[in-house]
Protein backbone atom coordinates (compact mmCIF):
# COMPACT_ATOMS: atom_id res chain seq x y z
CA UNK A 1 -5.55 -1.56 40.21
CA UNK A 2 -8.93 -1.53 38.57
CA UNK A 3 -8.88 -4.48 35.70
CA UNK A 4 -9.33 -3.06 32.41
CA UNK A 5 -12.89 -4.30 30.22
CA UNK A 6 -11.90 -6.85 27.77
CA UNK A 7 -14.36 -6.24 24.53
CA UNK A 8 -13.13 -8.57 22.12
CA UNK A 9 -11.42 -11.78 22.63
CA UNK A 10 -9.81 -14.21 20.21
CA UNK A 11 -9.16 -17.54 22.25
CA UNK A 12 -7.48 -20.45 20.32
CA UNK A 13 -8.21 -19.59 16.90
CA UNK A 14 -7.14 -21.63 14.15
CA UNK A 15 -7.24 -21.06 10.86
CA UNK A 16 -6.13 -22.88 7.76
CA UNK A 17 -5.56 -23.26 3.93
CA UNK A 18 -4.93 -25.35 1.54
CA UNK A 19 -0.95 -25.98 1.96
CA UNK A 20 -0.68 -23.01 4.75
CA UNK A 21 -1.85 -22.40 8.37
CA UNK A 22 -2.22 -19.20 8.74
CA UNK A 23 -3.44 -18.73 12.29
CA UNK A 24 -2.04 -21.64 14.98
CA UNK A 25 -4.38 -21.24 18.41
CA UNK A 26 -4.10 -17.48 18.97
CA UNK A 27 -4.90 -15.71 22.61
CA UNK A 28 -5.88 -11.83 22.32
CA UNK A 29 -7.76 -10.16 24.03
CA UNK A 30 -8.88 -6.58 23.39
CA UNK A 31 -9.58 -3.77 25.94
CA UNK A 32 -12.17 -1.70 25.62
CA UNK A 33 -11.66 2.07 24.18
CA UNK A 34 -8.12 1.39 23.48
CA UNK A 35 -5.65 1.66 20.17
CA UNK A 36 -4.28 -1.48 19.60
CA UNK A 37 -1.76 -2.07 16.73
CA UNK A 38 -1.35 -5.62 15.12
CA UNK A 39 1.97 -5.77 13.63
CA UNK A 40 4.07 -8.14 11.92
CA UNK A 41 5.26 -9.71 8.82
CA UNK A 42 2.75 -10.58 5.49
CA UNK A 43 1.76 -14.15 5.92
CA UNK A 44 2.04 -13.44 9.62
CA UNK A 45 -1.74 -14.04 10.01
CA UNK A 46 -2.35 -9.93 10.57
CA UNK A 47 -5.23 -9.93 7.64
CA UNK A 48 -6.75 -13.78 8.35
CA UNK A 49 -7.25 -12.48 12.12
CA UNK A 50 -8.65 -9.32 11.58
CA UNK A 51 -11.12 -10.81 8.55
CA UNK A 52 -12.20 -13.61 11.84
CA UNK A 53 -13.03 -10.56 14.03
CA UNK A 54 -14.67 -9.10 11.12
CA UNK A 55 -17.14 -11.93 10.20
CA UNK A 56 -15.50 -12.33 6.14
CA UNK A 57 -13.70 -15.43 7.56
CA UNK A 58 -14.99 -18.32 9.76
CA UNK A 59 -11.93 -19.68 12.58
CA UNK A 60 -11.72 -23.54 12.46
CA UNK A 61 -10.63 -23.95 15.94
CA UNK A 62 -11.76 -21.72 18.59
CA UNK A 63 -13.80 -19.09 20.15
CA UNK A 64 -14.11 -15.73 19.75
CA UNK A 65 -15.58 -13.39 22.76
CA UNK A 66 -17.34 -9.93 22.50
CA UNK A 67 -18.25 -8.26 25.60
CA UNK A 68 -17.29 -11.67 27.33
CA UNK A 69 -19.75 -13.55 25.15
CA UNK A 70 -19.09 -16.16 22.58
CA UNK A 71 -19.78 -14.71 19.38
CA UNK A 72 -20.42 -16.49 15.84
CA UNK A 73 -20.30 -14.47 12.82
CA UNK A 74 -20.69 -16.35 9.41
CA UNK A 75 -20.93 -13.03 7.72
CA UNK A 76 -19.65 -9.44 7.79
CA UNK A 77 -23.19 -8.31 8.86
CA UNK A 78 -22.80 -10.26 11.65
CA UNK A 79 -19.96 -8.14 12.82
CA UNK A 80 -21.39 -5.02 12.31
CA UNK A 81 -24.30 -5.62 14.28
CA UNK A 82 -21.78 -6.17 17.07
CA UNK A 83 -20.33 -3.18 16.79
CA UNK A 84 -16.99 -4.62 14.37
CA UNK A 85 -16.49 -2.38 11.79
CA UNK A 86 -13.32 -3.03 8.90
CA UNK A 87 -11.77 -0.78 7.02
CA UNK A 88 -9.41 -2.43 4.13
CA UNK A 89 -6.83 -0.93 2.41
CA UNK A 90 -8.44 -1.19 -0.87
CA UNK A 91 -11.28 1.09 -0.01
CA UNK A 92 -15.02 -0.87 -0.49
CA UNK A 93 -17.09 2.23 -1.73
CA UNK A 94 -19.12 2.58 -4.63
CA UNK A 95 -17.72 5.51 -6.99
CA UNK A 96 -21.32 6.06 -8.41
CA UNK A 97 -23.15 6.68 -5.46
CA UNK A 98 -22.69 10.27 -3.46
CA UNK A 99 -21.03 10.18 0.13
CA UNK A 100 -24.09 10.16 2.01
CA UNK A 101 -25.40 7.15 0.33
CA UNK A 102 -22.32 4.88 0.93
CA UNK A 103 -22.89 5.50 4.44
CA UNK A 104 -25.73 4.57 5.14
CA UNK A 105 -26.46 2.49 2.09
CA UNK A 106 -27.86 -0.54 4.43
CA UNK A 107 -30.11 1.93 6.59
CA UNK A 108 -31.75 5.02 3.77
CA UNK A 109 -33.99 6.94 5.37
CA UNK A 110 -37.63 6.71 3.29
CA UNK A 111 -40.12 8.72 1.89
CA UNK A 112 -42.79 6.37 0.81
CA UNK A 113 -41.72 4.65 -1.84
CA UNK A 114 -38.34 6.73 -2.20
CA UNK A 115 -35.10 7.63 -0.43
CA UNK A 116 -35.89 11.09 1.70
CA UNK A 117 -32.34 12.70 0.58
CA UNK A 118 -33.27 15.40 2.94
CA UNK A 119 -33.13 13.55 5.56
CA UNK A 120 -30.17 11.37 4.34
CA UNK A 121 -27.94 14.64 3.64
CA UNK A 122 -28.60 15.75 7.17
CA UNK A 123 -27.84 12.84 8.77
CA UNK A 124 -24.56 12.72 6.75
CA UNK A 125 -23.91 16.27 7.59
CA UNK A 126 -24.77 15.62 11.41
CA UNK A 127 -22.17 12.93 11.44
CA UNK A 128 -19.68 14.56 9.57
CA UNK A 129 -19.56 17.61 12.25
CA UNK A 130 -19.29 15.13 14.83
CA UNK A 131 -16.28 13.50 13.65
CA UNK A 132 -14.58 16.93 12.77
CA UNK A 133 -14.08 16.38 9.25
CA UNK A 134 -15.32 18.41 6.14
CA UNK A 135 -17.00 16.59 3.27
CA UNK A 136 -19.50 17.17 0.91
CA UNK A 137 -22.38 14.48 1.23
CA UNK A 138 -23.28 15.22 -2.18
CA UNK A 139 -20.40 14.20 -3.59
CA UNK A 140 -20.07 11.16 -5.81
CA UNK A 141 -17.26 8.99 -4.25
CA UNK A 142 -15.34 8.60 -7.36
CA UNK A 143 -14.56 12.33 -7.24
CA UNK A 144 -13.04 12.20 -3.71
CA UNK A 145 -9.09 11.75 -3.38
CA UNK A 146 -7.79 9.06 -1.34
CA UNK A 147 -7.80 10.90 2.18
CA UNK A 148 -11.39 11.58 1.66
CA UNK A 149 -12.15 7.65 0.93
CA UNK A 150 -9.89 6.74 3.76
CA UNK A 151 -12.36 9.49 5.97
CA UNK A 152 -15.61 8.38 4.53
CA UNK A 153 -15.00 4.51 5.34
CA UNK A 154 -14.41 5.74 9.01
CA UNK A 155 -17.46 7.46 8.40
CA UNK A 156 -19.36 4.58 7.49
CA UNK A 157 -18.48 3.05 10.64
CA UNK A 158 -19.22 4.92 12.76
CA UNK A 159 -22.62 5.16 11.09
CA UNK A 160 -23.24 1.73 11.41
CA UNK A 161 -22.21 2.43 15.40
CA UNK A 162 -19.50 0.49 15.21
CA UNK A 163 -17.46 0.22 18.75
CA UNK A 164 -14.47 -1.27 17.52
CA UNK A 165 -13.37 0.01 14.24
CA UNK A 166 -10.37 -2.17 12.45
CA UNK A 167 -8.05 -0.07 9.79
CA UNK A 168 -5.27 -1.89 7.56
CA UNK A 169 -3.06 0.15 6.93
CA UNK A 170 -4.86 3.62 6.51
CA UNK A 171 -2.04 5.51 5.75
CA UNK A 172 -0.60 3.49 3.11
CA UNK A 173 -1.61 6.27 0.30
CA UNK A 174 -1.58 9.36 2.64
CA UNK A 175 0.58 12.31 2.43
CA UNK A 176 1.75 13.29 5.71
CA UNK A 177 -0.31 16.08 6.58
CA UNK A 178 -3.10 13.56 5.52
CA UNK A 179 -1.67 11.10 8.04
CA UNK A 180 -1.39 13.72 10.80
CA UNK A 181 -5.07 14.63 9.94
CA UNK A 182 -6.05 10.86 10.54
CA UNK A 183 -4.29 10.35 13.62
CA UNK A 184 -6.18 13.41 15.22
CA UNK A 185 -9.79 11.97 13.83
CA UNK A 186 -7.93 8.42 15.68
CA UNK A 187 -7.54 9.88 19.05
CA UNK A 188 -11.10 12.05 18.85
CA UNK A 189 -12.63 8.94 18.12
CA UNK A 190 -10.51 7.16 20.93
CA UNK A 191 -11.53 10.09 23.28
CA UNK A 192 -15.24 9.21 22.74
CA UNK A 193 -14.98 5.48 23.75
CA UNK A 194 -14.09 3.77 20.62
CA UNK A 195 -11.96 1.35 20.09
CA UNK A 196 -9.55 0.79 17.31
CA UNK A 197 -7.54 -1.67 16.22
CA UNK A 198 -4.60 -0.75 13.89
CA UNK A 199 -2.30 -2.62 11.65
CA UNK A 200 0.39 -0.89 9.87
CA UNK A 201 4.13 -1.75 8.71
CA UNK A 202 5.14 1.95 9.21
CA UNK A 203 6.71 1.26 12.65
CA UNK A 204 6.94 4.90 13.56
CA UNK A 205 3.38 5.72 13.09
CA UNK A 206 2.32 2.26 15.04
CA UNK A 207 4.38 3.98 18.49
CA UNK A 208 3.07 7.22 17.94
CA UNK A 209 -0.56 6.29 18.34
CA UNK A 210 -0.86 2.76 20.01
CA UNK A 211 -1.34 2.10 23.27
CA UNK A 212 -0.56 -1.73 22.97
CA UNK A 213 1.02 -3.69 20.26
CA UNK A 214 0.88 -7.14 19.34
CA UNK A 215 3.22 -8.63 17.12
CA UNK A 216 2.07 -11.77 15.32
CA UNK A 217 4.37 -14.54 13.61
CA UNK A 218 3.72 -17.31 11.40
CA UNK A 219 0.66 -17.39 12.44
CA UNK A 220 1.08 -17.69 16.24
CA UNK A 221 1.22 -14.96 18.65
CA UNK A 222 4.87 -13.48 19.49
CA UNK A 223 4.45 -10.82 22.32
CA UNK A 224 1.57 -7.94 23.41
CA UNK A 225 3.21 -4.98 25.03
CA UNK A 226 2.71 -1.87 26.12
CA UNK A 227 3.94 0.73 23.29
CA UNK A 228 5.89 2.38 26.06
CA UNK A 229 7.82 -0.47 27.29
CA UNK A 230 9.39 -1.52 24.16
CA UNK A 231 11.18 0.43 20.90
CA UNK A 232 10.90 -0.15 17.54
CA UNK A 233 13.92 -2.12 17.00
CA UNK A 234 12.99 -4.53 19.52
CA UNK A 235 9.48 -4.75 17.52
CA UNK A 236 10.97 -4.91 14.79
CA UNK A 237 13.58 -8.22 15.65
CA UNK A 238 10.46 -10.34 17.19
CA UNK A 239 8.34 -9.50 14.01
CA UNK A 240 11.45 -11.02 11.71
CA UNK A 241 13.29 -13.31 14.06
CA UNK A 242 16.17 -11.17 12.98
CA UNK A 243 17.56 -7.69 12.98
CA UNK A 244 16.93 -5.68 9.94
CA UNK A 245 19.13 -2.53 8.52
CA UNK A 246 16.14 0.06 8.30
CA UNK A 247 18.21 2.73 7.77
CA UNK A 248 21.51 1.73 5.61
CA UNK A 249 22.36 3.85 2.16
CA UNK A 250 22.68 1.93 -0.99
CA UNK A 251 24.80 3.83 -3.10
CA UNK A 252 25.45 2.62 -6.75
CA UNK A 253 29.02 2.07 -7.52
CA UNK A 254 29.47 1.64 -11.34
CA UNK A 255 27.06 4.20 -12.77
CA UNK A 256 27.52 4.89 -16.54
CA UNK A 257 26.49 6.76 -19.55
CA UNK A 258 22.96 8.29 -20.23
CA UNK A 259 20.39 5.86 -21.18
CA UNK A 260 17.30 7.63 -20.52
CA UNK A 261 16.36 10.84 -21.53
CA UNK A 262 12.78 12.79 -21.00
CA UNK A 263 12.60 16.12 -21.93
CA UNK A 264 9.61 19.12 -22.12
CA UNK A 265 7.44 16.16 -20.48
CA UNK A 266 3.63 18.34 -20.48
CA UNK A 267 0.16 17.00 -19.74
CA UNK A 268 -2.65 19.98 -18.91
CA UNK A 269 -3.11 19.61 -15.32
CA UNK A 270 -1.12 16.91 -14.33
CA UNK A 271 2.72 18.12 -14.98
CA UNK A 272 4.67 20.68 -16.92
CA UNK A 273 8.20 21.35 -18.50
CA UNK A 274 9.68 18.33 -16.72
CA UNK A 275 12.95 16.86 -18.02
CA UNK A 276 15.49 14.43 -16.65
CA UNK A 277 18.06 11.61 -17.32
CA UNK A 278 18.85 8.53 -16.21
CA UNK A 279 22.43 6.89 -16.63
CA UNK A 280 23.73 3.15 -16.42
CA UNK A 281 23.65 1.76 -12.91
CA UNK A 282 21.27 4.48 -11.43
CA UNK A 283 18.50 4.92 -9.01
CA UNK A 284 16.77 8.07 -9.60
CA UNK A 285 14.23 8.90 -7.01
CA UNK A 286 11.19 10.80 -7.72
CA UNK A 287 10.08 12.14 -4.38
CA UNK A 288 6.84 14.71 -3.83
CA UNK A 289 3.78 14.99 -2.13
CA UNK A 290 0.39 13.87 -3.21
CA UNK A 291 -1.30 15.36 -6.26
CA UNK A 292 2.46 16.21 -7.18
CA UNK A 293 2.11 14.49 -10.24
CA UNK A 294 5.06 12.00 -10.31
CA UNK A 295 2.73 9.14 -10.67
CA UNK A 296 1.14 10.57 -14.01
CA UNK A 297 4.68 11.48 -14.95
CA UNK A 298 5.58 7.85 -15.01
CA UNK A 299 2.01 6.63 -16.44
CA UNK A 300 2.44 9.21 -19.19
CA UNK A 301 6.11 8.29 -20.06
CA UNK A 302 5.15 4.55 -20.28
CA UNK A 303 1.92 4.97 -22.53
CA UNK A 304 -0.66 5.07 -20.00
CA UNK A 305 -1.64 8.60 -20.68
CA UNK A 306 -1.91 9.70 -24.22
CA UNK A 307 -2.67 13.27 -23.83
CA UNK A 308 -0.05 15.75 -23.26
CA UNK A 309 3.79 15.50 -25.34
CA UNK A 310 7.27 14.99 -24.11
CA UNK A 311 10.46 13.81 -26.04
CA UNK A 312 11.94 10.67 -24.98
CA UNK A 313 15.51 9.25 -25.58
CA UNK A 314 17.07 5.75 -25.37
CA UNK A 315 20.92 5.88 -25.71
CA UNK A 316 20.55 9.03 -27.43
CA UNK A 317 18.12 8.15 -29.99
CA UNK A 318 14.41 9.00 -30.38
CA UNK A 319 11.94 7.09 -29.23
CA UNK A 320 8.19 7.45 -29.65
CA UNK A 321 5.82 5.47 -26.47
CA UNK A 322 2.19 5.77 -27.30
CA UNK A 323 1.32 2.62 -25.10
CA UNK A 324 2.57 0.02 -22.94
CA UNK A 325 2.98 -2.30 -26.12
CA UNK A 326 5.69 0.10 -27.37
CA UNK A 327 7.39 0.84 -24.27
CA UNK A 328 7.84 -2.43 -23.49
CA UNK A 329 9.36 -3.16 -27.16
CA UNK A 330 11.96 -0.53 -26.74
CA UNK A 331 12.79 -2.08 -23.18
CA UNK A 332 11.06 -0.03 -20.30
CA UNK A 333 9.38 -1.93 -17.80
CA UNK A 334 6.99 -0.72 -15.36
CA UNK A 335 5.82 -2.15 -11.76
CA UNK A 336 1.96 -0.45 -11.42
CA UNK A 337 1.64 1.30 -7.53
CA UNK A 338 -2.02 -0.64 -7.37
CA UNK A 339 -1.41 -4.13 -7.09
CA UNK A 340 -5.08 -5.32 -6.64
CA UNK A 341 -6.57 -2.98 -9.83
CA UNK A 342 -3.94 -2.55 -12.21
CA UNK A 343 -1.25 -5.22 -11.22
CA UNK A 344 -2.47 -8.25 -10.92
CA UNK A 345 -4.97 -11.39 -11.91
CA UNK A 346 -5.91 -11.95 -8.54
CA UNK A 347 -8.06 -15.13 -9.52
CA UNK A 348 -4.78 -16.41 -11.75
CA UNK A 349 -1.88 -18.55 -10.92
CA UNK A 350 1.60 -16.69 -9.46
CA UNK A 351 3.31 -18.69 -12.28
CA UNK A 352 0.52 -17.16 -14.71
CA UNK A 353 0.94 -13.83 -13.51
CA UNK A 354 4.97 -13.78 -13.47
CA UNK A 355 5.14 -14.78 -16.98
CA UNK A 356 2.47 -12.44 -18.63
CA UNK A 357 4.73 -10.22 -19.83
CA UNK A 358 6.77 -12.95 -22.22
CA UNK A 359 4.31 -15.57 -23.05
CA UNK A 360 5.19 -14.82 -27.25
CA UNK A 361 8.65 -15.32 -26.33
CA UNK A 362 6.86 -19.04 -24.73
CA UNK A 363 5.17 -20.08 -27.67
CA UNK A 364 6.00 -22.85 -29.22
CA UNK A 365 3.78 -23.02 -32.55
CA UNK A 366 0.42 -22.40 -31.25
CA UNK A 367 0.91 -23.66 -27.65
CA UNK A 368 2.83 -22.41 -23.99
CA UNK A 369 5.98 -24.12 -24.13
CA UNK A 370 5.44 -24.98 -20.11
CA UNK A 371 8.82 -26.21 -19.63
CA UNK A 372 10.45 -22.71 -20.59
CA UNK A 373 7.43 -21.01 -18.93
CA UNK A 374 8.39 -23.34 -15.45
CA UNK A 375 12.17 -22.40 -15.66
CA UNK A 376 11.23 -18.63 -16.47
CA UNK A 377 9.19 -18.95 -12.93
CA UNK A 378 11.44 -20.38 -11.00
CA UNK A 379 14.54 -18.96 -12.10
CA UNK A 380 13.25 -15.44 -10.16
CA UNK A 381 11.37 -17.43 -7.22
CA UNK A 382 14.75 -18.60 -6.42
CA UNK A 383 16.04 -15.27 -6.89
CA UNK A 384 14.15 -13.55 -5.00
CA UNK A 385 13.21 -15.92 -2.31
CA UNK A 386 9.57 -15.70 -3.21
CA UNK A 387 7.25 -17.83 -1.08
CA UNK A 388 4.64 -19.46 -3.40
CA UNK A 389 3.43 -22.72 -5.10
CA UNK A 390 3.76 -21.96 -9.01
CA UNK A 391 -0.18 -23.09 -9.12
CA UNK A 392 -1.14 -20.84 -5.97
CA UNK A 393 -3.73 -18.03 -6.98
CA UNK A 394 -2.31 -14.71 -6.37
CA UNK A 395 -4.81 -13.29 -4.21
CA UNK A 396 -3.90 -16.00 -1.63
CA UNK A 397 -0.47 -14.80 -1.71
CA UNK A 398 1.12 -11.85 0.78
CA UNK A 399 1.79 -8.42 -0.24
CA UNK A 400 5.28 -8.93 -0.23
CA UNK A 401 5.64 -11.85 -2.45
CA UNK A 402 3.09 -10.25 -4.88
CA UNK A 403 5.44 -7.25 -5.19
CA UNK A 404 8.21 -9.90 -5.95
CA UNK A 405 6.28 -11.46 -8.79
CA UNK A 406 5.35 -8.17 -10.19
CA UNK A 407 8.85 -6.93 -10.54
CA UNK A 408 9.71 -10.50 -11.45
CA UNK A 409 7.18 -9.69 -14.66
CA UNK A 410 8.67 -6.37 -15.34
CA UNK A 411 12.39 -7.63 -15.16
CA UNK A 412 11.57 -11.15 -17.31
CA UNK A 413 11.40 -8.35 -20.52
CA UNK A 414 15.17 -7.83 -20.19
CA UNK A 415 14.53 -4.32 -19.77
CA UNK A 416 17.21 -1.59 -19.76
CA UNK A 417 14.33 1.01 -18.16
CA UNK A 418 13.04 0.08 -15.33
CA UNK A 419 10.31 2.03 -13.63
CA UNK A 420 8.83 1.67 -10.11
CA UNK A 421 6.19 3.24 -8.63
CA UNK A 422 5.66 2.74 -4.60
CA UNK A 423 7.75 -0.83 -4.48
CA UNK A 424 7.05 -1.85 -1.34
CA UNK A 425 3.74 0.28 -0.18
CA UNK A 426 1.97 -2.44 1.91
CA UNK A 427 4.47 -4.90 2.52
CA UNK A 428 6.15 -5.94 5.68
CA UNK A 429 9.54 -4.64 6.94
CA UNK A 430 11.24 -7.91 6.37
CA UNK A 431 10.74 -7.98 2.56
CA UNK A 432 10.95 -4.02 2.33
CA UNK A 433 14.51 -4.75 2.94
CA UNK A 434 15.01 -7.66 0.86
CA UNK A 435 12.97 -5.83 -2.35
CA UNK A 436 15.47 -2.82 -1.48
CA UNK A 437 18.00 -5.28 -2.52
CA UNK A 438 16.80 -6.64 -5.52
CA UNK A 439 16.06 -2.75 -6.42
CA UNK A 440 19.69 -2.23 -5.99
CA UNK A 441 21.20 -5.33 -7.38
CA UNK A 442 19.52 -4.81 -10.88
CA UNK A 443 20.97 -0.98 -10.84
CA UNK A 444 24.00 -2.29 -10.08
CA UNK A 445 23.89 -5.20 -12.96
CA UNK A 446 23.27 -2.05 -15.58
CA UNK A 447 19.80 -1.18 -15.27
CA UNK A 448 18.80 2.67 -15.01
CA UNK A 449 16.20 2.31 -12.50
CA UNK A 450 13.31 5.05 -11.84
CA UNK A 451 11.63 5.05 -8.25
CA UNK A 452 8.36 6.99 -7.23
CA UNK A 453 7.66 6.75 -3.61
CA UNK A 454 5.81 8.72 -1.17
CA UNK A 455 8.18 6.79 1.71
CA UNK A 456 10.86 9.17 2.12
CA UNK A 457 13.27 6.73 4.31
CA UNK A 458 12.85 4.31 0.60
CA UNK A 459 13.65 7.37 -1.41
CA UNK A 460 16.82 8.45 0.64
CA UNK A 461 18.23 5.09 1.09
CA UNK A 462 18.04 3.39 -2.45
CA UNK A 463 18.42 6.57 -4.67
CA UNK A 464 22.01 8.08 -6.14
CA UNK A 465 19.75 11.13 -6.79
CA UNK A 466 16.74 12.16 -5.97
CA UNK A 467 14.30 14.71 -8.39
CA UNK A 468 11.44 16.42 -6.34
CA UNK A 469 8.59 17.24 -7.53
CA UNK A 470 5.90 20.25 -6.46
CA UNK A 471 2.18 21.17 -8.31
CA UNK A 472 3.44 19.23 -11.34
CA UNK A 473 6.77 21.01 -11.78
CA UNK A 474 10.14 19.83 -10.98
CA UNK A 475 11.91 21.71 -8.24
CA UNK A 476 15.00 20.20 -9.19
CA UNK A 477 17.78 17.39 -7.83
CA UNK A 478 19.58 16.27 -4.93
CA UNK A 479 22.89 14.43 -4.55
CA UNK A 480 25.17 13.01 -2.13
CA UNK A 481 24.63 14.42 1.15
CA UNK A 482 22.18 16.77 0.19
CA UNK A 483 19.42 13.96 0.26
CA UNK A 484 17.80 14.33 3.42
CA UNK A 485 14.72 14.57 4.74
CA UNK A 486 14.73 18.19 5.03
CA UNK A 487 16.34 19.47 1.83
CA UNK A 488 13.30 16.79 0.14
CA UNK A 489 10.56 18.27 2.04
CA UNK A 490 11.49 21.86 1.30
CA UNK A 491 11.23 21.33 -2.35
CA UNK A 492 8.06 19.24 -2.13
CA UNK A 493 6.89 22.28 -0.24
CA UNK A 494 7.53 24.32 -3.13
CA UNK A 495 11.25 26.21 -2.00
CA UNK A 496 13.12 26.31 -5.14
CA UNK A 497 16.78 27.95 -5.17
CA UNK A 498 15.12 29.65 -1.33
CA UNK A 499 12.14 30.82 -2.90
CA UNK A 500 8.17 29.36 -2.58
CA UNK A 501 6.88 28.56 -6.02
């Protein structure tokens, strides 16, 4: 049997920081034109390696190999002009500039003096049709929707001829129609020689378009297999060291009275005439598909979003929220679904960030009272097992544990309302589970708990009912056995009491 072309090879790499090593002498070698997935859990090493093979991060130990050729790159650019193309999950485009120009921003095509757009919209337009895909090359970026972003960093790769294009986690914000759409640009791509590397936490899209899968832990490498020689479950127990329940209902056992109350909830082109409670103990899941306007829902109902009306109760009384300030006063807490823009100070400490939300309740005269503010921290990195120095920046922490210290911010307000949108988008199956505990333990200590998620497994396993939503109307509410993967999608489809709306 014919041995297969290795294109990139990683061959003892080492990497470490301050307090953590985060790569510990790592073989891999990649074959050429084929769809390799990189799995495992955050602080695994996934992002360190793929940022080495990308040129943003320098090994210290160890070669790397392209085309069987040791290969420096002390910069991205390097990279690229190898062919090593990354795509992040926080998309790197610049809203002001039109489609055409993020792609080839490093290579305009000139007229004299200026850029010939002529020629830059036809090149755009040539590579478009190429890849199968339909977008506008006149179109400023920050008026595409996520998919499109997601399509137009592929785009730029290929237009800087990249041969080995790396995605983290590229579905993360994707519908699933979007997702389907992506995995048939993935395998056109594939078909025409290029090779991709893929990292993901959604096990069931990883098997359905790898052909190899490596698993990485703690920094060293655990297995590489062919996708059709192993399961998920098996993946799944060498990522972890452990088995997890993926697919276990938690069902709330003391739910109570009303203590949340939205009704005639209206913003112009977002959402209309929605209306809901929440009671004591209760997850209420807030399933739909993109553009389905459950995220503005929740923006609007916490202050966010001023324009619009709706009539909000706490225990039966009226409440007014016309921003954060206030709905944070009256005890509803919110966990942002955009860690890196809206969620966190990436350049401040985890102990910094976790306390944000009570630091007048830490003064003492004029000054942090840094012994409450120490025991505040703790108390919840105890609780929820987070992995972190207190004076560790956050952007050097994993997904996961950011998650935890997010929530740990909401829930440090003593909230009664506590609103989530997409807990554990981007985080590893390992702390998935363990935030789907915390999410259920604070229902079940009196908490009436709101979740938006575009994971339906999350929505059907952590929610007592579940309200879908559909073009910015509600299409109603499921309970007990009736939420299922089916009965949700029909509704997010738009079938209300058997009819389309």
């Amino acid at each position: 049997m014919m041995e297969r072309e290795v294109i990139l090879e990683a061959r003892e790499i080492s990497k470490v920081f301050p307090g953590v090593r985060a790569l510990d002498k790592v073989n891999l070698k990649i074959y050429k034109g084929e769809i390799h997935s990189i799995i495992g859990e955050n602080g695994a090493g996934k992002s360190t390696l793929m940022k080495i093979f990308s040129g943003a991060y320098q090994p210290d130990a160890g070669i790397l190999l392209v085309d069987g050729k040791p290969a420096v790159f002390k910069r991205v650019y390097d990279a690229i002009r190898n062919g090593i193309s990354i795509i992040f999950q926080e998309f790197n485009l610049m809203p002001e500039l039109t489609a055409a120009e993020n792609i080839f921003i490093s290579d305009l095509p000139g007229k004299g003096m200026l850029v010939d757009k002529r020629a830059l919209i036809k090149r755009a337009e040539e590579l478009f049709d190429s890849m199968g895909i339909n977008l506008d090359p006149h179109m400023l970026t920050k008026e595409l929707s996520v998919s499109q972003c997601q399509l137009l960093e592929i785009a730029r790769a290929i237009g800087n001829q990249s041969r080995i294009i790396i995605m983290d986690e590229p579905t993360a914000a994707l519908n699933n129609e979007e997702s389907r759409l992506l995995f048939d640009l993935i395998r056109r791509l594939n078909r025409q020689g290029t090779t991709i590397l893929y990292i993901s936490h959604r096990m069931k899209e990883v098997f359905e378009i790898s052909d190899r899968i490596t698993v990485l832990r703690d920094g060293q490498l655990a297995v590489t297999v062919n996708a059709d020689e192993t399961d998920q479950e098996t993946m799944v127990k060498t990522m972890v060291g452990r088995a997890i329940e993926m697919g276990e209902k938690l069902r709330g056992s003391s739910i109570g009275e009303v203590v949340y109350s939205v009704r005639d909830a209206v913003v112009p082109g977002m959402f209309r005439d929605v209306s809901f409670d929440v009671r004591k103990g209760e997850i209420l899941g807030v399933a739909g598909l993109m553009g389905c306007g459950n995220i503005e829902l929740m923006k609007k109902l916490y202050g966010l979003i001023l324009e619009g009306s709706c009539r909000q109760k706490l225990y039966g009384k009226e409440i007014t929220v016309d921003s954060p300030g206030t709905a944070m006063n009256y005890g509803i807490a919110f966990v942002t679904d955009d860690r890196k823009n809206s969620g966190n100070l990436n350049k401040v400490s985890a102990k910094e960030n976790a306390v944000l939300s009570i630091l007048t309740r830490l003064k003492k005269r004029f000054l942090i009272d840094t012994r409450k503010e120490r025991q505040s921290f703790e108390q919840y990195v105890e609780r929820f097992q987070i992995k972190c120095q207190e004076d560790q920046l956050m952007v050097n922490l994993s997904g996961g544990n950011q998650q935890k210290i997010l929530v740990s911010r909401a829930l440090m307000t003593d909230c009664r309302v506590l609103i989530l949108l997409e807990p554990t988008r981007g985080i590893d199956v390992g702390a998935k589970s363990q935030m789907h505990q915390i999410i259920h333990e604070f229902a079940e200590s009196g908490l009436a708990v709101i979740v938006v998620s575009s994971d339906l497994p999350e929505v059907i396993k952590l929610s007592d009912r579940v309200m879908v939503m559909c073009n910015g109307e509600s299409m109603g509410f499921l309970e007990g056995e009736d939420i299922n993967e089916d009965s949700i999608m029909l509704k997010a489809a738009g079938f209300k009491d058997g009819s389309v709306r």
